[in-house]
C-alpha atoms as a PDB file:
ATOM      1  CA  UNK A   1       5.228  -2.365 -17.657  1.00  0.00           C
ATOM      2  CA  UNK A   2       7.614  -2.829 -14.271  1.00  0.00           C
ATOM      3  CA  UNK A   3       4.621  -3.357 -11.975  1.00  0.00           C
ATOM      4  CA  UNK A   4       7.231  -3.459  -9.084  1.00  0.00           C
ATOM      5  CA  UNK A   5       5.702  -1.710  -6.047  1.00  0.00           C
ATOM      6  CA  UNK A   6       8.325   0.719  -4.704  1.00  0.00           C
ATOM      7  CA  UNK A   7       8.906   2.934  -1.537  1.00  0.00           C
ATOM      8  CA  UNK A   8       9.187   6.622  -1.971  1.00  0.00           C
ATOM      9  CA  UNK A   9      10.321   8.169   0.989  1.00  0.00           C
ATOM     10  CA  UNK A  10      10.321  11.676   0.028  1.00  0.00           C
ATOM     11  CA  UNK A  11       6.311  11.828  -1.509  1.00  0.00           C
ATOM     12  CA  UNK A  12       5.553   9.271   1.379  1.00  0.00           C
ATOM     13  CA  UNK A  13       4.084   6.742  -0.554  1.00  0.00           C
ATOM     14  CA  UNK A  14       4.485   3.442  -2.089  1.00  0.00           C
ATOM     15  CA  UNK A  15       3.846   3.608  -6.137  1.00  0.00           C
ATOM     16  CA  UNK A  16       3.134   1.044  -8.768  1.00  0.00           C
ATOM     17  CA  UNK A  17       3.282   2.348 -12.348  1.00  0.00           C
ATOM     18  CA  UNK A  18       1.410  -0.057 -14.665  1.00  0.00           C
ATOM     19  CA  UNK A  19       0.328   0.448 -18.539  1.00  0.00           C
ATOM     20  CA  UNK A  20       1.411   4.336 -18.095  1.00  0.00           C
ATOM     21  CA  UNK A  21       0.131   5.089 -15.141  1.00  0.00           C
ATOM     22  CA  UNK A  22       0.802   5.734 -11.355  1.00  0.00           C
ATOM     23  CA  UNK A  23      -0.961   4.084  -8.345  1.00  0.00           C
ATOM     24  CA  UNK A  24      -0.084   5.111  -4.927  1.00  0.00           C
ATOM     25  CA  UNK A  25      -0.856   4.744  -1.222  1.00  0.00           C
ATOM     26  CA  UNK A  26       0.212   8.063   1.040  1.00  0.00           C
ATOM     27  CA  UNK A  27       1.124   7.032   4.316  1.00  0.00           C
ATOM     28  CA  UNK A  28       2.546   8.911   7.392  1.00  0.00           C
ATOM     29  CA  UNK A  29       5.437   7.133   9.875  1.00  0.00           C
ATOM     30  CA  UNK A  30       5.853   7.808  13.196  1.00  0.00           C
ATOM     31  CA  UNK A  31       8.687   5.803  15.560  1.00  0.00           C
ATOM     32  CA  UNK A  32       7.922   1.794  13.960  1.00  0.00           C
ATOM     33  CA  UNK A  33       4.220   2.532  13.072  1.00  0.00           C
ATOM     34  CA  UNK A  34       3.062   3.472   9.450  1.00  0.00           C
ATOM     35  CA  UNK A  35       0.022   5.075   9.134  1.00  0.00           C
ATOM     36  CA  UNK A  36      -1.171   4.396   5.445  1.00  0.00           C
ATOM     37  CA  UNK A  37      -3.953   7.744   4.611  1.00  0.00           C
ATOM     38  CA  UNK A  38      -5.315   6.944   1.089  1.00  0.00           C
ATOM     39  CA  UNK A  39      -4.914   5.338  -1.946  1.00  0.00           C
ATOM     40  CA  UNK A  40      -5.243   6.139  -5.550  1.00  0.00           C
ATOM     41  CA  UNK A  41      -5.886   3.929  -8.524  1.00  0.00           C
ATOM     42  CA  UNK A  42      -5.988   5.870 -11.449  1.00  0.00           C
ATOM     43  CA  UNK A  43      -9.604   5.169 -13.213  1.00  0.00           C
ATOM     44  CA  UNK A  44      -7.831   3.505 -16.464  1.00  0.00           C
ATOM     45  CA  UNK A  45      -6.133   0.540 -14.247  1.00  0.00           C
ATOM     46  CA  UNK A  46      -9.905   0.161 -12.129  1.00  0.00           C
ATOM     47  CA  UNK A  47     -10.728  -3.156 -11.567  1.00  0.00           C
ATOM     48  CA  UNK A  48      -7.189  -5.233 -13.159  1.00  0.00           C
ATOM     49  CA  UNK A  49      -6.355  -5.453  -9.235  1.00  0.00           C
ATOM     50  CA  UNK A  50      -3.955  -2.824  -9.467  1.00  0.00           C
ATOM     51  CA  UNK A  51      -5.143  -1.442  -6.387  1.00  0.00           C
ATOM     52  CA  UNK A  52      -4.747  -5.218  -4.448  1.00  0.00           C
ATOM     53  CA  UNK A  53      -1.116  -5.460  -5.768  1.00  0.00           C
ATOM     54  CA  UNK A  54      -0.087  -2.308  -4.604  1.00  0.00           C
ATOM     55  CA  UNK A  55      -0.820  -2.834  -1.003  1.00  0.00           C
ATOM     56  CA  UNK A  56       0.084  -6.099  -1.024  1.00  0.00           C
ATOM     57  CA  UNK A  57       3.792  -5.131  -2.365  1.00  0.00           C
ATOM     58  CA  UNK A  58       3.854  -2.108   0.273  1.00  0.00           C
ATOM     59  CA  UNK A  59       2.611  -4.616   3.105  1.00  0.00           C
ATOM     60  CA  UNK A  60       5.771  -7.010   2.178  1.00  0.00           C
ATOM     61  CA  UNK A  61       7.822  -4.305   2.237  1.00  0.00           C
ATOM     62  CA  UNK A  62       6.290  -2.716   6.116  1.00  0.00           C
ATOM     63  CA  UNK A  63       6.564  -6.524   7.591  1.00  0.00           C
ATOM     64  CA  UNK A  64      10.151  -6.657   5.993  1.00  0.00           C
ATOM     65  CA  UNK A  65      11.326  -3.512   7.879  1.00  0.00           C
ATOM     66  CA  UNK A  66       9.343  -4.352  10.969  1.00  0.00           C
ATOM     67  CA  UNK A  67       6.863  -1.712  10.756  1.00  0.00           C
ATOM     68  CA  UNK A  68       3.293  -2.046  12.640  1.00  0.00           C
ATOM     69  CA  UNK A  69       0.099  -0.579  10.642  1.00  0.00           C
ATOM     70  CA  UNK A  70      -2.549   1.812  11.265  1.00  0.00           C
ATOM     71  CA  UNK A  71      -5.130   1.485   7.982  1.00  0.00           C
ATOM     72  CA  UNK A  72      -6.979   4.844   8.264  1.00  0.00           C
ATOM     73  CA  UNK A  73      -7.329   4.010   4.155  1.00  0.00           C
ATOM     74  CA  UNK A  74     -10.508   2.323   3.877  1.00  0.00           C
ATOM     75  CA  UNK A  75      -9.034   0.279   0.869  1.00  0.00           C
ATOM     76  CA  UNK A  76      -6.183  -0.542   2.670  1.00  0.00           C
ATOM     77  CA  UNK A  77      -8.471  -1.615   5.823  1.00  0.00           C
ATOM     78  CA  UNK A  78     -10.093  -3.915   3.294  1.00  0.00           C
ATOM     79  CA  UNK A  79      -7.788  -5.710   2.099  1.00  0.00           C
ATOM     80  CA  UNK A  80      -6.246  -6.966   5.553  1.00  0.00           C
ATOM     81  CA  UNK A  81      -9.588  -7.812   6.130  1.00  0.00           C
ATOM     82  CA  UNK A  82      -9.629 -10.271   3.285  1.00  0.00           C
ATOM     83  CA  UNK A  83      -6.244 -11.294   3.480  1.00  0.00           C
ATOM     84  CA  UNK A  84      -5.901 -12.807   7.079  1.00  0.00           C
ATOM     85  CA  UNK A  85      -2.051 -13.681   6.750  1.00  0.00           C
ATOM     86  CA  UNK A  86      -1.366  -9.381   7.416  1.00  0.00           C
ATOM     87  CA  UNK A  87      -3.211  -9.333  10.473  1.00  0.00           C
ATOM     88  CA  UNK A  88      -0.456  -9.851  12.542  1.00  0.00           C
ATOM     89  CA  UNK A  89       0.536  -6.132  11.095  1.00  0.00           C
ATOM     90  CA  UNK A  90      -2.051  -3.878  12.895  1.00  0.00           C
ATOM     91  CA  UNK A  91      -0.926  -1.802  15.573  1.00  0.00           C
END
């Protein structure tokens, strides 16, 4: 199990494969903005915080090229909500 979050440009969406299976959050870019859509957590990898890691490894990533956010995802929303320290990252 990698359970490295990585960027793939051409599906648009950051993945995170874990005990077999893929999670992923679609997003949409536009100029410096990222627009993340919605997210999928496959239901065999619910509640191990699967979900949490995967935006949290895609956030690092966004901040680290620069990028602002737009969180139409509702679990994406969410979790900047509880995590204060990616506030700074809303557009």
């Amino acid at each position: 199990m990698t359970e490295t979050v990585q960027n793939n440009p051409a599906r648009k969406r950051y993945e995170l494969e874990a005990e077999g299976h893929l999670a992923a959050t679609y997003y949409e870019l536009s100029d410096e903005v990222i627009t993340f859509v919605h997210t999928e957590v496959p239901k065999e990898l619910g509640g191990k915080g699967i979900g949490s890691k995967l935006v949290k490894g895609a956030l690092d990533q966004v901040r680290a090229a620069g990028l602002k956010v737009v969180p139409q995802c509702p679990f994406v929303k969410a979790y900047i909500e509880k995590h204060a320290e990616y506030a700074d990252l809303l557009k």
